[in-house]
ModelCIF file with pLDDT and N, C-alpha, C, O atoms, coordinates in Angstrom:
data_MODEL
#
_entry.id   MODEL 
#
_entity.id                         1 
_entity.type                       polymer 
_entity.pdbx_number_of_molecules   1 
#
_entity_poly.entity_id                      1 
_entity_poly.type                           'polypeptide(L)' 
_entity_poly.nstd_linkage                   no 
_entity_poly.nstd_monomer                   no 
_entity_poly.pdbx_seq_one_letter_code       
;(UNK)(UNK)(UNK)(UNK)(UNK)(UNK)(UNK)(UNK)(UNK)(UNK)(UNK)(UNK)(UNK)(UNK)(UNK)(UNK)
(UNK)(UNK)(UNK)(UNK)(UNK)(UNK)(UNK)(UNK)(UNK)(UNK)(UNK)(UNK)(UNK)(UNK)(UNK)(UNK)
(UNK)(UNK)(UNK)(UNK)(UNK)(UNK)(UNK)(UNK)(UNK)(UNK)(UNK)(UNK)(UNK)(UNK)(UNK)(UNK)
;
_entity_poly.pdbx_seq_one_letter_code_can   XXXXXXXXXXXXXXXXXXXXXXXXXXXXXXXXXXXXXXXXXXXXXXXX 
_entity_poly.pdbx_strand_id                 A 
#
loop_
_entity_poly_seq.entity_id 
_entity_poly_seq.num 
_entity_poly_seq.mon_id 
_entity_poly_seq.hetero 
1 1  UNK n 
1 2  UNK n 
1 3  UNK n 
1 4  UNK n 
1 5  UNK n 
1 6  UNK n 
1 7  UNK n 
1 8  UNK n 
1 9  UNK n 
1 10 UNK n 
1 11 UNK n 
1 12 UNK n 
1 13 UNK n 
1 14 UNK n 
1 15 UNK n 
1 16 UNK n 
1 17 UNK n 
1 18 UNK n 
1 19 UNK n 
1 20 UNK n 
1 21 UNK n 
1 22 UNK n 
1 23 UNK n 
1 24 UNK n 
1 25 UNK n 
1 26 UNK n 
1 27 UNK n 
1 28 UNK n 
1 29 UNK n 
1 30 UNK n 
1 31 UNK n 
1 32 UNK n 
1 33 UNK n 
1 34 UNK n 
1 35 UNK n 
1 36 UNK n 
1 37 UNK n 
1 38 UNK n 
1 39 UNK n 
1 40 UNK n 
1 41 UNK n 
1 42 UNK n 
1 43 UNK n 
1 44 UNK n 
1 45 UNK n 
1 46 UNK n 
1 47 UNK n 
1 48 UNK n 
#
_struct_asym.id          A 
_struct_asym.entity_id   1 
#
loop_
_ma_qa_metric.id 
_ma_qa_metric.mode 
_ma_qa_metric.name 
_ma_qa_metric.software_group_id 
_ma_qa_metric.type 
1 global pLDDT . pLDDT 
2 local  pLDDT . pLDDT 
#
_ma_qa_metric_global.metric_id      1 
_ma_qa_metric_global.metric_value   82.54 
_ma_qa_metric_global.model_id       1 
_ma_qa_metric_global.ordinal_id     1 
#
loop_
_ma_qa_metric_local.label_asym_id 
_ma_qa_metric_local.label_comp_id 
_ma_qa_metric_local.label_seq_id 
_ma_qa_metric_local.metric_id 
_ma_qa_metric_local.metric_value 
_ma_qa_metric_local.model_id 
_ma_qa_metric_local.ordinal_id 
A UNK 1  2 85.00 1 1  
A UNK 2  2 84.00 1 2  
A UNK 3  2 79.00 1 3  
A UNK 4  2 78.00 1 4  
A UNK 5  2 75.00 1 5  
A UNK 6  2 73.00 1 6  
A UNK 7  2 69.00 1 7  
A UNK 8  2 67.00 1 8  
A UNK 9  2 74.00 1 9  
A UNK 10 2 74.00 1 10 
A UNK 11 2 78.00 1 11 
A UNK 12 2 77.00 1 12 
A UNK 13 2 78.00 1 13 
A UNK 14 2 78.00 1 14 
A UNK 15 2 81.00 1 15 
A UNK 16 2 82.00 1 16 
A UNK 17 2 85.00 1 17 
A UNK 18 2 85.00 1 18 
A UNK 19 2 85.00 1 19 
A UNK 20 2 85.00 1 20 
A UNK 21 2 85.00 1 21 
A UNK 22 2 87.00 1 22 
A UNK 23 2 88.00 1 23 
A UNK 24 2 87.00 1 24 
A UNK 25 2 87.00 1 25 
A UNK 26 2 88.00 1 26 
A UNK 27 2 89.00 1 27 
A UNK 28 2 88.00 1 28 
A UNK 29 2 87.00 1 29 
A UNK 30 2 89.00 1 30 
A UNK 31 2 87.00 1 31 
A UNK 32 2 82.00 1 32 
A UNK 33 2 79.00 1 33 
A UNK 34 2 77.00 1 34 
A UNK 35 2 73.00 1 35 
A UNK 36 2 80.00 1 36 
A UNK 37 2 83.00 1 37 
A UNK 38 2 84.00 1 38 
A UNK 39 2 86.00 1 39 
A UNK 40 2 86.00 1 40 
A UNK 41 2 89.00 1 41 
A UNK 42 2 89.00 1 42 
A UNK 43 2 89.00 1 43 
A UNK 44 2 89.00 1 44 
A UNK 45 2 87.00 1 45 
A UNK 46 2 87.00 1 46 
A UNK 47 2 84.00 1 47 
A UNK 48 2 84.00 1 48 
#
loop_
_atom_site.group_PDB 
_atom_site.id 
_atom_site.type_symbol 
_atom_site.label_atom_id 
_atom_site.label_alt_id 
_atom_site.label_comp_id 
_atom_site.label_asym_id 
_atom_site.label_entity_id 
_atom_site.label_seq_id 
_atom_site.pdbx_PDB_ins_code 
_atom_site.Cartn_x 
_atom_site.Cartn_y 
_atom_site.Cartn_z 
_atom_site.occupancy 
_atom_site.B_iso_or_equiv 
_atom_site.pdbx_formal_charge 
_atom_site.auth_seq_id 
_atom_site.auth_comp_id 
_atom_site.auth_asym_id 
_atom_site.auth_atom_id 
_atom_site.pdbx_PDB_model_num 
ATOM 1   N N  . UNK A 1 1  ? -35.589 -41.661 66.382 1.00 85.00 ? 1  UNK A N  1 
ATOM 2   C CA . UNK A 1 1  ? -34.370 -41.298 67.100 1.00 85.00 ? 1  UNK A CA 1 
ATOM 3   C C  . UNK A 1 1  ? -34.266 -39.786 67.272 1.00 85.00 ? 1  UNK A C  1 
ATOM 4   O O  . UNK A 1 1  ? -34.604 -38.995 66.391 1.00 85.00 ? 1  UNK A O  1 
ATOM 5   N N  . UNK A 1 2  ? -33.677 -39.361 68.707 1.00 84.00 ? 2  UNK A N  1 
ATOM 6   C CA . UNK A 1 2  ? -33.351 -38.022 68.905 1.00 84.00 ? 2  UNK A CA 1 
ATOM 7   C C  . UNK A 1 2  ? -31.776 -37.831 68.693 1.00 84.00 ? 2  UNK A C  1 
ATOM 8   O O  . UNK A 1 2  ? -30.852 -38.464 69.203 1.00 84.00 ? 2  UNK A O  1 
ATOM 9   N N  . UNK A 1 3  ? -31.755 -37.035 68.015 1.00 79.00 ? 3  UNK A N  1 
ATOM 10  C CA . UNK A 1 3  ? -30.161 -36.448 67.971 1.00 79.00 ? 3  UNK A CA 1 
ATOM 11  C C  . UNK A 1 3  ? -29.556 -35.450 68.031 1.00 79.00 ? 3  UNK A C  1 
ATOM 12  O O  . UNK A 1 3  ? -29.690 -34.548 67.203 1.00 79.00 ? 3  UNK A O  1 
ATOM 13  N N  . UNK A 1 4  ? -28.865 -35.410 68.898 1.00 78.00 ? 4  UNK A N  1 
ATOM 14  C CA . UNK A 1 4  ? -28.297 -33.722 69.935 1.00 78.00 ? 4  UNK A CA 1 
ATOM 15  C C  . UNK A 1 4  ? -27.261 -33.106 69.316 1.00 78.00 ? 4  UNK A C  1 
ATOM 16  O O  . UNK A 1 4  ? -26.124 -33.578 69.320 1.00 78.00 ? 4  UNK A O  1 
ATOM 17  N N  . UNK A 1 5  ? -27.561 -32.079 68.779 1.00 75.00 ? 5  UNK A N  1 
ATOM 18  C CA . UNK A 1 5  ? -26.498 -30.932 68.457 1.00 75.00 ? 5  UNK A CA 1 
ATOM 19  C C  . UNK A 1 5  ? -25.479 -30.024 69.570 1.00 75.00 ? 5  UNK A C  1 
ATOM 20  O O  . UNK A 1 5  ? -25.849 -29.609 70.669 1.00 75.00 ? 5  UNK A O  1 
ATOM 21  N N  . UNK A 1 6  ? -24.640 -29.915 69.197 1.00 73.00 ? 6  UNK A N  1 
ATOM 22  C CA . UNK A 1 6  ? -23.580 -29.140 70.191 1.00 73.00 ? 6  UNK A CA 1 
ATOM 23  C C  . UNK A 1 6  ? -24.234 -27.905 69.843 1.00 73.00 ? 6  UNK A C  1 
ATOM 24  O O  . UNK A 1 6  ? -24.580 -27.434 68.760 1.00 73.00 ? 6  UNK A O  1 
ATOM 25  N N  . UNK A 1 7  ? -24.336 -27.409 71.293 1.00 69.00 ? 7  UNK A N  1 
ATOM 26  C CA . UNK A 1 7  ? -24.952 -26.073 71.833 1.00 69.00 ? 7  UNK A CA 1 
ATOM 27  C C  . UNK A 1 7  ? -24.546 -25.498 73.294 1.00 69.00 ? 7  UNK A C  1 
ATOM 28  O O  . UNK A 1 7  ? -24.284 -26.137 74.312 1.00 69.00 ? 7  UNK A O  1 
ATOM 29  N N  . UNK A 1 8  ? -24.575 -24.065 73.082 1.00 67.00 ? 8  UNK A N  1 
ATOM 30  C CA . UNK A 1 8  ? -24.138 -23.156 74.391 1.00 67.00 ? 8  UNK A CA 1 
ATOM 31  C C  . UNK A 1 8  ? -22.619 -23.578 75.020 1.00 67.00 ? 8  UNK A C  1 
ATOM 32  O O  . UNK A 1 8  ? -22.346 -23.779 76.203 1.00 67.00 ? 8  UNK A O  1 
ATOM 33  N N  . UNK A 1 9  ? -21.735 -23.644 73.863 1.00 74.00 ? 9  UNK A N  1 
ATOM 34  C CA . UNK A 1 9  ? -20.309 -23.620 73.521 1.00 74.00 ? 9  UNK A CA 1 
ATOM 35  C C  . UNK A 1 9  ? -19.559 -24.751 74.319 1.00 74.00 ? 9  UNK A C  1 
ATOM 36  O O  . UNK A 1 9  ? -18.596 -24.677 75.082 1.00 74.00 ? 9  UNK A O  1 
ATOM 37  N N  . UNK A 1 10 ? -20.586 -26.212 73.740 1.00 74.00 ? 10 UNK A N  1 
ATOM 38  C CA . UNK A 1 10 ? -19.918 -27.589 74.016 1.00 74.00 ? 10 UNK A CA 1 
ATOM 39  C C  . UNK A 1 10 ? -19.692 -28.181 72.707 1.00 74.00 ? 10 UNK A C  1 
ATOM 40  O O  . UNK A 1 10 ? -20.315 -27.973 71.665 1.00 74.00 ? 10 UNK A O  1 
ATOM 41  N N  . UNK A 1 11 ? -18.710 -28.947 72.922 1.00 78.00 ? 11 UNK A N  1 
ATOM 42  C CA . UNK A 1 11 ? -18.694 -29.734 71.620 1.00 78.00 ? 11 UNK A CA 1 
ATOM 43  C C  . UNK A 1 11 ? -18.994 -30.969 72.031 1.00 78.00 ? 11 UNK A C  1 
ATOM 44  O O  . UNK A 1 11 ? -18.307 -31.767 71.392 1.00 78.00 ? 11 UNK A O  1 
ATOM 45  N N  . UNK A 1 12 ? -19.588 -31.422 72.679 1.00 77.00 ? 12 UNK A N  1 
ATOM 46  C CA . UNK A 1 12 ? -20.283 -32.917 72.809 1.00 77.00 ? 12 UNK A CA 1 
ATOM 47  C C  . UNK A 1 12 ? -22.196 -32.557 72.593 1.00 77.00 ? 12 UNK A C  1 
ATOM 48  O O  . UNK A 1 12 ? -22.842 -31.550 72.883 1.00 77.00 ? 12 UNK A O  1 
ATOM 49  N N  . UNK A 1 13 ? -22.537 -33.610 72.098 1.00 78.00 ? 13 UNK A N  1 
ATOM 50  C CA . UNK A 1 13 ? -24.108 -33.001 71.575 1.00 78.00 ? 13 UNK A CA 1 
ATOM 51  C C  . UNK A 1 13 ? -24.872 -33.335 72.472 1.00 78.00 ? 13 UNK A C  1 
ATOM 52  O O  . UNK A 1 13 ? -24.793 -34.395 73.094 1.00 78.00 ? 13 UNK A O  1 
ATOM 53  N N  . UNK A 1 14 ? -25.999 -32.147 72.700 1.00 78.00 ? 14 UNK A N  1 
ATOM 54  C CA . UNK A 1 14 ? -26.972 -32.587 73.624 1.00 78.00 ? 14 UNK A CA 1 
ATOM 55  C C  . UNK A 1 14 ? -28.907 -32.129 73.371 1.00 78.00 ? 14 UNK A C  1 
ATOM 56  O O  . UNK A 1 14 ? -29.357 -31.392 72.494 1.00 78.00 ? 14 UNK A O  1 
ATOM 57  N N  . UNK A 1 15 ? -29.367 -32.559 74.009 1.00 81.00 ? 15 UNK A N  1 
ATOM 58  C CA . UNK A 1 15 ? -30.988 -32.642 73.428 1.00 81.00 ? 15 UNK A CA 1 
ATOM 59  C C  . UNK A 1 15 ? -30.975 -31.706 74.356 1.00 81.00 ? 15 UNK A C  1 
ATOM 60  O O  . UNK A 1 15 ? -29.987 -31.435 75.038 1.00 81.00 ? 15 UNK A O  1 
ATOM 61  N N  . UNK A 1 16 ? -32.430 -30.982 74.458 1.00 82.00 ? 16 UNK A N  1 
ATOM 62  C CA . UNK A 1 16 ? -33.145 -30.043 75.299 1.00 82.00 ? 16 UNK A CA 1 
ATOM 63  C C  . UNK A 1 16 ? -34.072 -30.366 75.595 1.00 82.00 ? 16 UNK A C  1 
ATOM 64  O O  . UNK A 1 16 ? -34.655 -31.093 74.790 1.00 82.00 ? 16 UNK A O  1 
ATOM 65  N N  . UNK A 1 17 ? -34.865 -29.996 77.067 1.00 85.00 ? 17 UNK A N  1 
ATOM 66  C CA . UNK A 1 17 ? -35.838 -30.912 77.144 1.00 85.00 ? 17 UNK A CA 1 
ATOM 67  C C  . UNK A 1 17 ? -36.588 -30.019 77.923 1.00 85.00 ? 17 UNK A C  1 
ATOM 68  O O  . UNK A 1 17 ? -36.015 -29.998 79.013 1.00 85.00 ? 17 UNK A O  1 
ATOM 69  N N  . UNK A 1 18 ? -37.597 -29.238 77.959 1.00 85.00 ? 18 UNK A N  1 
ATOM 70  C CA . UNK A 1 18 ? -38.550 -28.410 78.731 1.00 85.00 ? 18 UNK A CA 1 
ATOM 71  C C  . UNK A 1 18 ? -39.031 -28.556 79.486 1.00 85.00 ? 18 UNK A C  1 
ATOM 72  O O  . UNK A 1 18 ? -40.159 -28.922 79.157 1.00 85.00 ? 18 UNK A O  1 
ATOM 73  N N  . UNK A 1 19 ? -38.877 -28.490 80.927 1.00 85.00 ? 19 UNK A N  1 
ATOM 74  C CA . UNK A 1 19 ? -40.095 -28.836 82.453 1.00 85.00 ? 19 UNK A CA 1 
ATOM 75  C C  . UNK A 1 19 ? -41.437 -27.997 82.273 1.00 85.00 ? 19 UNK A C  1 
ATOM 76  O O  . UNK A 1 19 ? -41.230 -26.985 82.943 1.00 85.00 ? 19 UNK A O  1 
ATOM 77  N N  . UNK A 1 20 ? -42.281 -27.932 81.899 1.00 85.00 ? 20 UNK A N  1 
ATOM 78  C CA . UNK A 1 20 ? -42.827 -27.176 81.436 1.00 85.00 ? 20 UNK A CA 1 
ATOM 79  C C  . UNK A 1 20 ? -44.456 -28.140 81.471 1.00 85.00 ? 20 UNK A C  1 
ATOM 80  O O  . UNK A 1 20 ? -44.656 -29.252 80.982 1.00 85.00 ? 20 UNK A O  1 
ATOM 81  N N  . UNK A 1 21 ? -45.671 -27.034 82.401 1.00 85.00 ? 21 UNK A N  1 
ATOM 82  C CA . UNK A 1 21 ? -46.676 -28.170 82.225 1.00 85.00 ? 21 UNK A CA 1 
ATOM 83  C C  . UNK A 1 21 ? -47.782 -27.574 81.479 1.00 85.00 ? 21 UNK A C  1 
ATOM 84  O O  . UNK A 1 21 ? -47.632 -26.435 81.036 1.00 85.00 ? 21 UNK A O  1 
ATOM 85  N N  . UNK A 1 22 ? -48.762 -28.143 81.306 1.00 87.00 ? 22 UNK A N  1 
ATOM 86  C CA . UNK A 1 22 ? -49.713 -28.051 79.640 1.00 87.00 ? 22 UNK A CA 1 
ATOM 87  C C  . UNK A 1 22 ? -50.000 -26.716 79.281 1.00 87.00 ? 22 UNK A C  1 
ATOM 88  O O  . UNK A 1 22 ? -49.903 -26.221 78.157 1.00 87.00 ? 22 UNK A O  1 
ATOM 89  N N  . UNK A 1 23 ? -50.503 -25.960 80.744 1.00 88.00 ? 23 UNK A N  1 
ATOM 90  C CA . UNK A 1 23 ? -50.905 -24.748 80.704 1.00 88.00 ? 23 UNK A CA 1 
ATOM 91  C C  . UNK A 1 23 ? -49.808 -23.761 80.092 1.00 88.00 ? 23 UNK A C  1 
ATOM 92  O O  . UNK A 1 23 ? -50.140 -22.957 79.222 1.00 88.00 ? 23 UNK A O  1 
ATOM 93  N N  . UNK A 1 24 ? -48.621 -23.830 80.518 1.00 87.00 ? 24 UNK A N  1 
ATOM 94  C CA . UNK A 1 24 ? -47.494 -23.068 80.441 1.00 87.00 ? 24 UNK A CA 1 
ATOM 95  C C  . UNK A 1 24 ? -47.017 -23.686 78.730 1.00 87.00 ? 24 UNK A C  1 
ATOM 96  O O  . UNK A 1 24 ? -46.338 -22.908 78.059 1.00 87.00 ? 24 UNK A O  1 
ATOM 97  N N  . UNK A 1 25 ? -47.339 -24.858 78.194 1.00 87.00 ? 25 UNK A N  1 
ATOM 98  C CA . UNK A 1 25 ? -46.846 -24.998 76.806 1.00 87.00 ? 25 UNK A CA 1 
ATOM 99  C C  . UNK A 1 25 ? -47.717 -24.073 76.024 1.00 87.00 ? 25 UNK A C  1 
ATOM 100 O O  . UNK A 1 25 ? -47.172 -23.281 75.256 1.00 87.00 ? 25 UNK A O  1 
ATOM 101 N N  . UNK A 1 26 ? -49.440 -24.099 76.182 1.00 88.00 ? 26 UNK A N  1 
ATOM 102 C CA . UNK A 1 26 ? -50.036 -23.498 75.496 1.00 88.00 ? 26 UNK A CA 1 
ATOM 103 C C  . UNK A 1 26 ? -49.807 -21.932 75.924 1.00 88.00 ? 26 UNK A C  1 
ATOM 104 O O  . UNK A 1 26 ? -50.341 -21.244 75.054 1.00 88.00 ? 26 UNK A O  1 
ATOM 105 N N  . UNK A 1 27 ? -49.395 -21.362 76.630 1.00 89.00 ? 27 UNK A N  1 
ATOM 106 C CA . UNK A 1 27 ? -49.066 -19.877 76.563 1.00 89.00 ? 27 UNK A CA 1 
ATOM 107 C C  . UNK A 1 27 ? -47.195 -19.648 76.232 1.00 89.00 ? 27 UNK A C  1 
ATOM 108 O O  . UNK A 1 27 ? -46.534 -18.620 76.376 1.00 89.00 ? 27 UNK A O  1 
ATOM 109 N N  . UNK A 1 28 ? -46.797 -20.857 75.816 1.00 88.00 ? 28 UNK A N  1 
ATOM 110 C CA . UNK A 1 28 ? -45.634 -20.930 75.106 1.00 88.00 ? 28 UNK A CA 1 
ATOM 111 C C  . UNK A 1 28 ? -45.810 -20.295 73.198 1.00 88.00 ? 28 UNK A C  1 
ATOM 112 O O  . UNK A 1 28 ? -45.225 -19.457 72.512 1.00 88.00 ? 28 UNK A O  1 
ATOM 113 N N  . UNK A 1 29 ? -46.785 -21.136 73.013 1.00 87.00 ? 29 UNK A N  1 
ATOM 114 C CA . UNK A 1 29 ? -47.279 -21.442 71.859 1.00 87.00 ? 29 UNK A CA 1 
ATOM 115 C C  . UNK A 1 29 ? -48.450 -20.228 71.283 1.00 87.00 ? 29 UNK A C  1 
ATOM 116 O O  . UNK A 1 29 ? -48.409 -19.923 70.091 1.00 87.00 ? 29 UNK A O  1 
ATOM 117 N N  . UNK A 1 30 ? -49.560 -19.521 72.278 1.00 89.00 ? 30 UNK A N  1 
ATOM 118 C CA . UNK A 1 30 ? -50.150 -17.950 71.706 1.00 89.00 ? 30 UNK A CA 1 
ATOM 119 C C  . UNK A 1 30 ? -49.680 -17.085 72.527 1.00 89.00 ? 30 UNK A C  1 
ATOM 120 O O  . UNK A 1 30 ? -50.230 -16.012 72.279 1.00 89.00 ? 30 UNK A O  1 
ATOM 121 N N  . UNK A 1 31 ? -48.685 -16.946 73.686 1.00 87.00 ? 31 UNK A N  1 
ATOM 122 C CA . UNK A 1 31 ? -47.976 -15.318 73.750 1.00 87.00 ? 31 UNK A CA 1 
ATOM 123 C C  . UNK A 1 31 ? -46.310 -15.407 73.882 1.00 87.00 ? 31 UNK A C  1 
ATOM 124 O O  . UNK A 1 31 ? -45.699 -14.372 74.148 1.00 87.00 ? 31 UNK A O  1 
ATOM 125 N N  . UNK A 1 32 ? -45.679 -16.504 73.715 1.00 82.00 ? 32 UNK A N  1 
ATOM 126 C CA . UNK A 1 32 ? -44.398 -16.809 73.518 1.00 82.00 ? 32 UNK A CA 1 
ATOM 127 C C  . UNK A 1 32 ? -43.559 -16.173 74.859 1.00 82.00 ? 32 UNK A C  1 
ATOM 128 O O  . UNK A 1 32 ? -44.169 -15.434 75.631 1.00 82.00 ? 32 UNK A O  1 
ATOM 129 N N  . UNK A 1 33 ? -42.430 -16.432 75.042 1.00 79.00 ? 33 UNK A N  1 
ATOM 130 C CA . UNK A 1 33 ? -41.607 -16.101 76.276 1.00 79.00 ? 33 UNK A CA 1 
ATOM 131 C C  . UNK A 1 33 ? -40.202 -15.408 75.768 1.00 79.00 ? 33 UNK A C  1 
ATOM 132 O O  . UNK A 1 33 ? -39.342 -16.055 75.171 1.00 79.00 ? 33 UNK A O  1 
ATOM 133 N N  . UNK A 1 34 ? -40.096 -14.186 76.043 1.00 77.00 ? 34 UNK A N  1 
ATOM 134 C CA . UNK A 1 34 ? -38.996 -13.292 76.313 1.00 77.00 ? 34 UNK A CA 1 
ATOM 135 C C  . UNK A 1 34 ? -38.856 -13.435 74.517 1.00 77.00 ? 34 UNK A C  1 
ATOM 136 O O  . UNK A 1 34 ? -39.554 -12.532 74.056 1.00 77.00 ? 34 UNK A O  1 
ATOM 137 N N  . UNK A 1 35 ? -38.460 -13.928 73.820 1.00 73.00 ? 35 UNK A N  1 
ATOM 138 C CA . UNK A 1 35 ? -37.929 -14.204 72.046 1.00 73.00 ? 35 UNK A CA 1 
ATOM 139 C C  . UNK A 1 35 ? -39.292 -14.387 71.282 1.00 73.00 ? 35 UNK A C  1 
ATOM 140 O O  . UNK A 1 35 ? -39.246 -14.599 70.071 1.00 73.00 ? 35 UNK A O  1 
ATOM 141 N N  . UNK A 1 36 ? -40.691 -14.306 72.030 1.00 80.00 ? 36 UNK A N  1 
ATOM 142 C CA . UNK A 1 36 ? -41.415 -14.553 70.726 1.00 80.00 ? 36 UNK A CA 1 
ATOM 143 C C  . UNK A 1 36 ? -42.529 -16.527 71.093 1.00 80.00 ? 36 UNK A C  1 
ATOM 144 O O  . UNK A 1 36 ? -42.589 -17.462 71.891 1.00 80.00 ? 36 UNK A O  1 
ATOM 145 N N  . UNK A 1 37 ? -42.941 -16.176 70.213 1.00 83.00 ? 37 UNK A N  1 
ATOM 146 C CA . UNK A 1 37 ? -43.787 -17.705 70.141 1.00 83.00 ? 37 UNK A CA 1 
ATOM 147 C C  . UNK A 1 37 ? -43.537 -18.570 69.689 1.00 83.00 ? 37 UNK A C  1 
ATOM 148 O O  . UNK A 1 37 ? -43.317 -18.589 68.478 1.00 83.00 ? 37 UNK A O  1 
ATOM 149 N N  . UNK A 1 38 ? -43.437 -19.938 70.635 1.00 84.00 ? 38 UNK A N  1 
ATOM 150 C CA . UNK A 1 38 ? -43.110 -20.919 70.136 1.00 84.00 ? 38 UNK A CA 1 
ATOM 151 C C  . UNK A 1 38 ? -43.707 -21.684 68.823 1.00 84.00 ? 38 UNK A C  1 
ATOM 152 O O  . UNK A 1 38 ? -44.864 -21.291 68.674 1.00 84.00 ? 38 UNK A O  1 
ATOM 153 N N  . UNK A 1 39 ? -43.352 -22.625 67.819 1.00 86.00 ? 39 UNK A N  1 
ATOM 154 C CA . UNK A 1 39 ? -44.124 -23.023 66.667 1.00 86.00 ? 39 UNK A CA 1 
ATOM 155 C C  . UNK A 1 39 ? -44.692 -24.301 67.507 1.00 86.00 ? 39 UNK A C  1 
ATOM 156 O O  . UNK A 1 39 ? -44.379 -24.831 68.573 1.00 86.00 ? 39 UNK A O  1 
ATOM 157 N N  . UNK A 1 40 ? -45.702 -24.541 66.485 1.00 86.00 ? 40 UNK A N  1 
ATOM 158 C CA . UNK A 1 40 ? -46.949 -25.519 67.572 1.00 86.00 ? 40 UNK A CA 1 
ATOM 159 C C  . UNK A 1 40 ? -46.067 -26.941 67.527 1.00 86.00 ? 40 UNK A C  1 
ATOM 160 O O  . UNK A 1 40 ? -46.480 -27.825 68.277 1.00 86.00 ? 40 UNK A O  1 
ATOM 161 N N  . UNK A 1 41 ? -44.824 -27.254 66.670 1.00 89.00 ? 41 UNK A N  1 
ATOM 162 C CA . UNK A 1 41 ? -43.974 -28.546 66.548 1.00 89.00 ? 41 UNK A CA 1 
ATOM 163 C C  . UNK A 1 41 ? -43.190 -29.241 67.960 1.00 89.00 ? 41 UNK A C  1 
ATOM 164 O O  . UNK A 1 41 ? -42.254 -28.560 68.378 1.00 89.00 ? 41 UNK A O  1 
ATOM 165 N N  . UNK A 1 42 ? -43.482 -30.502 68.711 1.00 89.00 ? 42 UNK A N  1 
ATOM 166 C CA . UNK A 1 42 ? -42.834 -30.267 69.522 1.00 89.00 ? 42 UNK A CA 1 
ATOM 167 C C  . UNK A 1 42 ? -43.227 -32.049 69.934 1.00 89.00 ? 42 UNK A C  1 
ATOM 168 O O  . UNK A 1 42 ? -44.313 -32.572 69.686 1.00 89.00 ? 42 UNK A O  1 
ATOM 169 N N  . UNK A 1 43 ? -42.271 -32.616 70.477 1.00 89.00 ? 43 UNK A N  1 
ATOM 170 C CA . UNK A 1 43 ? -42.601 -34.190 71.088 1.00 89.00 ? 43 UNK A CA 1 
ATOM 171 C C  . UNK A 1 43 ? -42.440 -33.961 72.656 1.00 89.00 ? 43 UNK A C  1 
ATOM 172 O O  . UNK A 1 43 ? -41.509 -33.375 73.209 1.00 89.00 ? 43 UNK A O  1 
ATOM 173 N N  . UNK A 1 44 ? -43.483 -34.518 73.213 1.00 89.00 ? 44 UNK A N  1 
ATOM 174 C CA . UNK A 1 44 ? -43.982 -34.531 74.310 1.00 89.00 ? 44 UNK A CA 1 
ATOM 175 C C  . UNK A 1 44 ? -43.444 -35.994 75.028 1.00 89.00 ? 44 UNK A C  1 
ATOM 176 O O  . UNK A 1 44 ? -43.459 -36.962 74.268 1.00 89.00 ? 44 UNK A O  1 
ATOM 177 N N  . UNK A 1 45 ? -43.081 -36.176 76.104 1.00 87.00 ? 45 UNK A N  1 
ATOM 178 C CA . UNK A 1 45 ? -42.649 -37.632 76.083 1.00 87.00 ? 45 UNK A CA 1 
ATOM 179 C C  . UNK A 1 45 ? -42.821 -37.844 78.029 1.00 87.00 ? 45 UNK A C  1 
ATOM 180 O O  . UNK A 1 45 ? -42.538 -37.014 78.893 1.00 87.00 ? 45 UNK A O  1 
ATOM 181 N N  . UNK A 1 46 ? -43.314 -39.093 78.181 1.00 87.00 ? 46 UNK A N  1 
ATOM 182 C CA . UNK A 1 46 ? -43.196 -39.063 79.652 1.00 87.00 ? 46 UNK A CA 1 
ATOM 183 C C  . UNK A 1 46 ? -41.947 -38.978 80.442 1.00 87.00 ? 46 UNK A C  1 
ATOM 184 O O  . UNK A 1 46 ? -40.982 -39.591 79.984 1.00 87.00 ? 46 UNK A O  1 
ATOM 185 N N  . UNK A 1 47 ? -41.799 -38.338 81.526 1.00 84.00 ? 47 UNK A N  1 
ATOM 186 C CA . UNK A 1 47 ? -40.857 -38.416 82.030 1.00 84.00 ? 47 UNK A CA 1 
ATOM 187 C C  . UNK A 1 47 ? -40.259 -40.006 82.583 1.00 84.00 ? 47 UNK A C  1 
ATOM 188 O O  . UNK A 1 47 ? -39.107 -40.411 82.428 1.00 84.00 ? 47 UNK A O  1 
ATOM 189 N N  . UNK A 1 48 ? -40.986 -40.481 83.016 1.00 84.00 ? 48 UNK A N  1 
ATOM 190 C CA . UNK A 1 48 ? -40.735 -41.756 83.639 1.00 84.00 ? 48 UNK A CA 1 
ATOM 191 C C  . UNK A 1 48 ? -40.179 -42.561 82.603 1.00 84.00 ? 48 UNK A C  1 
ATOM 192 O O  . UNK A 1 48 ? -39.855 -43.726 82.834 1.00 84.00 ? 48 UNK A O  1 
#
């Protein structure tokens, strides 16, 4: 089960979910974006 925390000043909870394709995860993961590098932890899930 996924379970969504209240974030970006809602109080109803919600998941996050990245559009993001393989190439762009792995330069998520060794040069990180604007805050730094992502940790390699992460569920991948089909869209469909």
């Amino acid at each position: 089960t996924l379970h969504g925390a209240e974030a970006f000043g809602t109080d109803a909870p919600a998941l996050c979910f990245s559009e993001v394709t393989e190439e762009a995860r792995r330069a998520m993961l060794r040069d990180g974006v604007g805050r730094g590098r992502y940790e390699p932890w992460s569920l991948v899930l089909h869209r469909r």
